[in-house]
PDB file of N, CA and C in Angstrom:
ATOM      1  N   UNK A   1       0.848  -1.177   0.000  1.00  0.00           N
ATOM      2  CA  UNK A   1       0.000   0.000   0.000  1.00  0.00           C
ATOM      3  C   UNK A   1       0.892   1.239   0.000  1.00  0.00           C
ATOM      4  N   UNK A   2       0.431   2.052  -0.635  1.00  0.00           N
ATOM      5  CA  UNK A   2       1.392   2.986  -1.293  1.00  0.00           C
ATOM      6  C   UNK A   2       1.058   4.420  -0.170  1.00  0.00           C
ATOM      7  N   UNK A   3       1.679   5.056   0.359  1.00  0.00           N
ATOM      8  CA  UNK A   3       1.172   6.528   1.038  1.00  0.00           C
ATOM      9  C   UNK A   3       0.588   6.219   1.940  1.00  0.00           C
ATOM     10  N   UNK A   4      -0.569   7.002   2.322  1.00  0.00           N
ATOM     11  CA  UNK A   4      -1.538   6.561   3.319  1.00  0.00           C
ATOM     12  C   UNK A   4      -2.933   7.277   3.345  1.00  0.00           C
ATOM     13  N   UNK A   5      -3.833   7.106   4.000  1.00  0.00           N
ATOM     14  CA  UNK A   5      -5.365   6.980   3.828  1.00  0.00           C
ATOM     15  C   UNK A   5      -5.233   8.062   3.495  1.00  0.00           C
ATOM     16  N   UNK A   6      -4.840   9.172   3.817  1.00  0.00           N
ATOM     17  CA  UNK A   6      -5.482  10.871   3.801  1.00  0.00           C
ATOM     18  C   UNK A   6      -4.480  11.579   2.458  1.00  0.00           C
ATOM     19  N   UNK A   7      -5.137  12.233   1.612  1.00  0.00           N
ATOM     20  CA  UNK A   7      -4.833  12.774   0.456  1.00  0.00           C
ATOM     21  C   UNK A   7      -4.159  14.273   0.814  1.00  0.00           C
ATOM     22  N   UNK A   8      -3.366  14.574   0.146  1.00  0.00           N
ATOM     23  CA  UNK A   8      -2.976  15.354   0.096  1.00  0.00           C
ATOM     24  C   UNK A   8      -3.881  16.451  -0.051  1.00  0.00           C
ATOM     25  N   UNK A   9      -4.080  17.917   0.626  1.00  0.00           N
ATOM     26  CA  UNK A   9      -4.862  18.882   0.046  1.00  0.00           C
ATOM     27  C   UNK A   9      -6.664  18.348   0.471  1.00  0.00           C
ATOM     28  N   UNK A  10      -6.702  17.188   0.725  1.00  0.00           N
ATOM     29  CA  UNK A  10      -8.351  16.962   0.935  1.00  0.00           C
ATOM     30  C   UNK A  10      -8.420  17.051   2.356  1.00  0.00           C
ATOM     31  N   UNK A  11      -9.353  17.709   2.634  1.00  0.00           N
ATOM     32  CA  UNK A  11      -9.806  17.654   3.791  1.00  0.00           C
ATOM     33  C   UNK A  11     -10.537  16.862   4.501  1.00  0.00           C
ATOM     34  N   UNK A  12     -10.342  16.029   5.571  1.00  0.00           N
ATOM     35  CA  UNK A  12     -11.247  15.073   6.133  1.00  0.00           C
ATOM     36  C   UNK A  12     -12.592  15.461   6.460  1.00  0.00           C
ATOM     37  N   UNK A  13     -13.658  14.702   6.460  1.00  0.00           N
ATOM     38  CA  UNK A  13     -14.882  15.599   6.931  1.00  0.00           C
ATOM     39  C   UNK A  13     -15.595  14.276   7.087  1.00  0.00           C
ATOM     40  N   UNK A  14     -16.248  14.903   8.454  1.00  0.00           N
ATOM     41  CA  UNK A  14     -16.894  13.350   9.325  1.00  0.00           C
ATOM     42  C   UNK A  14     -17.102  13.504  10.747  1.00  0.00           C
ATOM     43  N   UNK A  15     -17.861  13.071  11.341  1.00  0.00           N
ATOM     44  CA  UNK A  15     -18.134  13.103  12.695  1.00  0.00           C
ATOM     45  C   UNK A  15     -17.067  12.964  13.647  1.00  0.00           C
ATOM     46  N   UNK A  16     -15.970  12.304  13.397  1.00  0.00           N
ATOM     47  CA  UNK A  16     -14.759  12.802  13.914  1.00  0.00           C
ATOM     48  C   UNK A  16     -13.283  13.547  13.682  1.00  0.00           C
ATOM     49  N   UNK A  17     -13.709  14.275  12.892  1.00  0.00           N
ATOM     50  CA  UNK A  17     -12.890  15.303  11.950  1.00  0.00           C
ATOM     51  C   UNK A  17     -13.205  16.714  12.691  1.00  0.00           C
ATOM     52  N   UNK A  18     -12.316  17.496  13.591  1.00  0.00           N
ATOM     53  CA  UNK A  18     -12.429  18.716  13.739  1.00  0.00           C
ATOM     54  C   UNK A  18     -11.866  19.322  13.055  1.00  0.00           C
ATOM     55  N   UNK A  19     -12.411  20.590  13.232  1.00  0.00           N
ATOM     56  CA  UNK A  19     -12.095  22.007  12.740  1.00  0.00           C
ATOM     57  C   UNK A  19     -11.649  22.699  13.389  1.00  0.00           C
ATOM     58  N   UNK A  20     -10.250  23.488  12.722  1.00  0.00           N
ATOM     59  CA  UNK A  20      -9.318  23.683  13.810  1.00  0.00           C
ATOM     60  C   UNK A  20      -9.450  25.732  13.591  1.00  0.00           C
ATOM     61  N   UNK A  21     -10.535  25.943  13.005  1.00  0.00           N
ATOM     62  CA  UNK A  21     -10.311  27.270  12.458  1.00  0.00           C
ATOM     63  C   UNK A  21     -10.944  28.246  13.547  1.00  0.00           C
ATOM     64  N   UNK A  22     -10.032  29.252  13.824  1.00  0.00           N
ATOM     65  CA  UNK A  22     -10.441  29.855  14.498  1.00  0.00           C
ATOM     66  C   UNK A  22     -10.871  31.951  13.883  1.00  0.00           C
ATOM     67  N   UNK A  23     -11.187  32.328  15.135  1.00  0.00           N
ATOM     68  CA  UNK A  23     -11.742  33.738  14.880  1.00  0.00           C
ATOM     69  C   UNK A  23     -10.768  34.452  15.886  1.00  0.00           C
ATOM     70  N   UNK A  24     -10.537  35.284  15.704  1.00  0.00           N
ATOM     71  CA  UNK A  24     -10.123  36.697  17.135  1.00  0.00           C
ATOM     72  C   UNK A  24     -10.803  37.701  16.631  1.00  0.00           C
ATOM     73  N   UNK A  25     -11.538  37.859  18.098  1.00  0.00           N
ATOM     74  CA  UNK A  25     -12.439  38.859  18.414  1.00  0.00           C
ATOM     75  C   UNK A  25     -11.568  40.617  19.195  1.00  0.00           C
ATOM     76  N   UNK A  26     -11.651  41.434  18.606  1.00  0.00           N
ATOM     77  CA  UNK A  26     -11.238  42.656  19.357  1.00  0.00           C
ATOM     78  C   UNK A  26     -12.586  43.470  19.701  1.00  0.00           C
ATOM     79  N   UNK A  27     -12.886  44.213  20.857  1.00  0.00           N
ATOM     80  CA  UNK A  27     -14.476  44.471  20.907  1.00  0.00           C
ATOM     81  C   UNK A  27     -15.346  43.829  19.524  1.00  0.00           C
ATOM     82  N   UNK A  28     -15.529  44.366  18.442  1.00  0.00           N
ATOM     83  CA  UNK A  28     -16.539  44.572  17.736  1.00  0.00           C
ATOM     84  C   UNK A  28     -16.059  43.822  16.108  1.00  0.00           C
ATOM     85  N   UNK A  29     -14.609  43.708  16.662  1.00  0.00           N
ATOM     86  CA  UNK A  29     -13.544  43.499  15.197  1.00  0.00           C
ATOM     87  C   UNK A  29     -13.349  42.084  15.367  1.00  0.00           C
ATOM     88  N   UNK A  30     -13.476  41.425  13.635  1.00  0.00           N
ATOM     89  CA  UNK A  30     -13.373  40.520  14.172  1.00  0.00           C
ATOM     90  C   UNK A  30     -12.249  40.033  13.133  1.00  0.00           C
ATOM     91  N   UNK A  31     -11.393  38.730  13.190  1.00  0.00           N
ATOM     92  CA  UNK A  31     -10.424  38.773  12.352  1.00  0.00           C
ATOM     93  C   UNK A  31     -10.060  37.331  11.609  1.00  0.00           C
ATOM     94  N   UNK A  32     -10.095  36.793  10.651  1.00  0.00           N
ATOM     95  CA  UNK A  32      -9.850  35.697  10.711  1.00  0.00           C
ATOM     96  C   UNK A  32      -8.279  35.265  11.316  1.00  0.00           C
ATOM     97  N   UNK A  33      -8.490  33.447  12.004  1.00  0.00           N
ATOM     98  CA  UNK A  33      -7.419  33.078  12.554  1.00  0.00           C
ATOM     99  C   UNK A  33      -6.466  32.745  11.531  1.00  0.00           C
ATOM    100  N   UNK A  34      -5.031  31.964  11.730  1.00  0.00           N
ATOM    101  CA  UNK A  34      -4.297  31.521  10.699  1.00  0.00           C
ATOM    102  C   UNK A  34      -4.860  30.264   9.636  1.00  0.00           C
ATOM    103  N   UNK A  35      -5.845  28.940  10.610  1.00  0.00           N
ATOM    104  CA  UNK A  35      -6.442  27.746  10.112  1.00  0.00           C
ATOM    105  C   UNK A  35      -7.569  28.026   9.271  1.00  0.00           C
ATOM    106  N   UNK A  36      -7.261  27.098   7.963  1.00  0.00           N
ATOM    107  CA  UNK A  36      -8.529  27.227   7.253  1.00  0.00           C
ATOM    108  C   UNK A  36      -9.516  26.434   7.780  1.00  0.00           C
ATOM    109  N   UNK A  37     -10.926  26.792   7.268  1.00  0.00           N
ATOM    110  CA  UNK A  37     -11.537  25.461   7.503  1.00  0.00           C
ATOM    111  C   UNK A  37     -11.620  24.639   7.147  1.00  0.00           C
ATOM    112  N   UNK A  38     -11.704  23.219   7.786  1.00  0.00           N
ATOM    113  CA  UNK A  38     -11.775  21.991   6.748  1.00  0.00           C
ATOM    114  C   UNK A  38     -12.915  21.251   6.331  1.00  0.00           C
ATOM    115  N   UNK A  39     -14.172  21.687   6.176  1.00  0.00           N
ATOM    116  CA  UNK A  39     -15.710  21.443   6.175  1.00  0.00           C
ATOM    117  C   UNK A  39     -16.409  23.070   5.220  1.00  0.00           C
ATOM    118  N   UNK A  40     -17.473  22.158   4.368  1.00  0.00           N
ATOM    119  CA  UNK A  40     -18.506  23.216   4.141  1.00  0.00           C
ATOM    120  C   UNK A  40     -18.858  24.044   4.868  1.00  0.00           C
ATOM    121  N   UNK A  41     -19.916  25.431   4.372  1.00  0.00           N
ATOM    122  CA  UNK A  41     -20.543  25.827   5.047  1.00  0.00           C
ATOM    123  C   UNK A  41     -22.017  25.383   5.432  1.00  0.00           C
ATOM    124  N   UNK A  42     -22.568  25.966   6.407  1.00  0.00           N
ATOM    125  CA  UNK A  42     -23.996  25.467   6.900  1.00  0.00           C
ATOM    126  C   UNK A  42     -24.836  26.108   5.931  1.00  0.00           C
ATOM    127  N   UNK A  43     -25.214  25.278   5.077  1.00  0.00           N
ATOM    128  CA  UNK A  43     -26.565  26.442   3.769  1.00  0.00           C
ATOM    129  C   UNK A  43     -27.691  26.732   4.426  1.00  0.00           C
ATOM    130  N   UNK A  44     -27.821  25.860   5.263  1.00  0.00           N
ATOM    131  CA  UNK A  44     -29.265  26.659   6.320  1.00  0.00           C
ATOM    132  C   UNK A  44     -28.980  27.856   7.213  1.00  0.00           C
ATOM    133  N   UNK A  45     -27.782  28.055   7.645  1.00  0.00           N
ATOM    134  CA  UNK A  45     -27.363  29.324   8.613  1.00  0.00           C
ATOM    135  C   UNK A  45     -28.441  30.103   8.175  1.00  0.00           C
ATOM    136  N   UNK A  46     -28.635  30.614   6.681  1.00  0.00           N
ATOM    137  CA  UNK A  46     -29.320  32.209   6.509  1.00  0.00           C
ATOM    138  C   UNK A  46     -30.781  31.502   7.038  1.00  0.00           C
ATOM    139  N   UNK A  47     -31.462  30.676   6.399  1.00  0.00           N
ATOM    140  CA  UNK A  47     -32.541  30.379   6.856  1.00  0.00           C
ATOM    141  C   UNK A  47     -33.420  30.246   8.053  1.00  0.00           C
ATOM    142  N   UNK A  48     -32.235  29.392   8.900  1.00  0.00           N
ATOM    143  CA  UNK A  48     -31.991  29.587  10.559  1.00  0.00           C
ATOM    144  C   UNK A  48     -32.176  31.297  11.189  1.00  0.00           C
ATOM    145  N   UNK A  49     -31.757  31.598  10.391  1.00  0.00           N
ATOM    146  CA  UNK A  49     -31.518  33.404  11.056  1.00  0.00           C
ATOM    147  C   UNK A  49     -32.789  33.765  10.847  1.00  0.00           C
ATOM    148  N   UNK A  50     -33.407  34.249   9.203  1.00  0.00           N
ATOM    149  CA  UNK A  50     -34.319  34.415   9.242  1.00  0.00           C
ATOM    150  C   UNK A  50     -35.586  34.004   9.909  1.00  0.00           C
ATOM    151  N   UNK A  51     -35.638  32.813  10.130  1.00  0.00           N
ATOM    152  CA  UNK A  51     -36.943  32.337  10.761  1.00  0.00           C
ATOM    153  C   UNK A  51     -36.482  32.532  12.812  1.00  0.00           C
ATOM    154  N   UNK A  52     -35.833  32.801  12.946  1.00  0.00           N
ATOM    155  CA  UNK A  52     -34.727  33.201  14.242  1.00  0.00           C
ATOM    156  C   UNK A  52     -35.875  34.795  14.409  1.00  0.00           C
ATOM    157  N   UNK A  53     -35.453  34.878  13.286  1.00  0.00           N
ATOM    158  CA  UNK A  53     -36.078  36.855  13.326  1.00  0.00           C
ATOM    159  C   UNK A  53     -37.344  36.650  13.989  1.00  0.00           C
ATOM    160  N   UNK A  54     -38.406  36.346  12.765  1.00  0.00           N
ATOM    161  CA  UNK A  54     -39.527  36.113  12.958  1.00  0.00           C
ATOM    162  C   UNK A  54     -39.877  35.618  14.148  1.00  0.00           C
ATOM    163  N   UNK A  55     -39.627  34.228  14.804  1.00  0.00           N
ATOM    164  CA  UNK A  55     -40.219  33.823  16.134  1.00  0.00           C
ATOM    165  C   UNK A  55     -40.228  34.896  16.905  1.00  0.00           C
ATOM    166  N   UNK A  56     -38.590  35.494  17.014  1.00  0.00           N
ATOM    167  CA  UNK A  56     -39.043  36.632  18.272  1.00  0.00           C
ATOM    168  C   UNK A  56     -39.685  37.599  18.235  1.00  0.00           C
ATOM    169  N   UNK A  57     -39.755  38.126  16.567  1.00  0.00           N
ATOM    170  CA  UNK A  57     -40.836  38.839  16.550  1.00  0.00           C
ATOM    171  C   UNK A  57     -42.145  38.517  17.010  1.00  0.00           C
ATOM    172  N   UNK A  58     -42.863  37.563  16.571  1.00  0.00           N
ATOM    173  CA  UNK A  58     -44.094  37.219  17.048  1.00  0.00           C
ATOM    174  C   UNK A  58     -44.148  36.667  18.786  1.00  0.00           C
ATOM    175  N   UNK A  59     -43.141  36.194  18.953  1.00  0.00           N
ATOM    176  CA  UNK A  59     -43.199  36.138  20.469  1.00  0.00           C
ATOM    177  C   UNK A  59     -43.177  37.314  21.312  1.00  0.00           C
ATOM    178  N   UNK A  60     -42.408  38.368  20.935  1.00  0.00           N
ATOM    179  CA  UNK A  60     -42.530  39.572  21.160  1.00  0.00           C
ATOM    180  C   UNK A  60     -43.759  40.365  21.279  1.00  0.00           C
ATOM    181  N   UNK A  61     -44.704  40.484  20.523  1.00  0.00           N
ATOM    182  CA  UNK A  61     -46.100  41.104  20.064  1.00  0.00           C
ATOM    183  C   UNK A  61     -47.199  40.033  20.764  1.00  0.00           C
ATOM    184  N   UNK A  62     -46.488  38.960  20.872  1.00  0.00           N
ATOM    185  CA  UNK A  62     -47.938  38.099  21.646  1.00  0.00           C
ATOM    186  C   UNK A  62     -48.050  37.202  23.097  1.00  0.00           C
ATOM    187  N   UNK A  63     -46.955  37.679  23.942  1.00  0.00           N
ATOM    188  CA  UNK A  63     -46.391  37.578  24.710  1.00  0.00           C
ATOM    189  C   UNK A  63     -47.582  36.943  26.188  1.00  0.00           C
ATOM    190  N   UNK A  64     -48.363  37.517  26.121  1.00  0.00           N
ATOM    191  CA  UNK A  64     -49.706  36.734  27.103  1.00  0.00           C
ATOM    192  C   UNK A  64     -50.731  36.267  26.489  1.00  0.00           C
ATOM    193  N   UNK A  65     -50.256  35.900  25.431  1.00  0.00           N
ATOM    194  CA  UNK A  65     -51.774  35.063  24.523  1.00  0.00           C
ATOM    195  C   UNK A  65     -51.514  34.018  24.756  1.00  0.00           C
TER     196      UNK A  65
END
């Protein structure tokens, strides 16, 4: 067997595959870390948000009903 399991340049991705990418935060600033990520992004994030909005809106406005 020639090399070994993990490819060059590919990123592992799997329930036991972390992500080593980080953020630094300065108050309000935010910066990317040195690590890329090694995973997609979440395509539901925006969706999540939006419907995020809405609940509290309506929970907001109907609060003792």
């Amino acid at each position: 067997m020639q090399g070994s399991d993990r490819q060059s340049g590919v990123a592992a991705s799997g329930p036991r595959s972390r992500c080593h990418a980080t953020v630094h935060q300065v108050w309000d600033a935010f910066t990317r870390g040195e690590q890329p990520h090694v995973h997609a992004g979440d395509l539901k994030l925006d969706h999540r948000a939006k419907m995020s909005v809405k609940v509290k809106q309506q929970s907001t406005s109907n609060v003792f009903r």
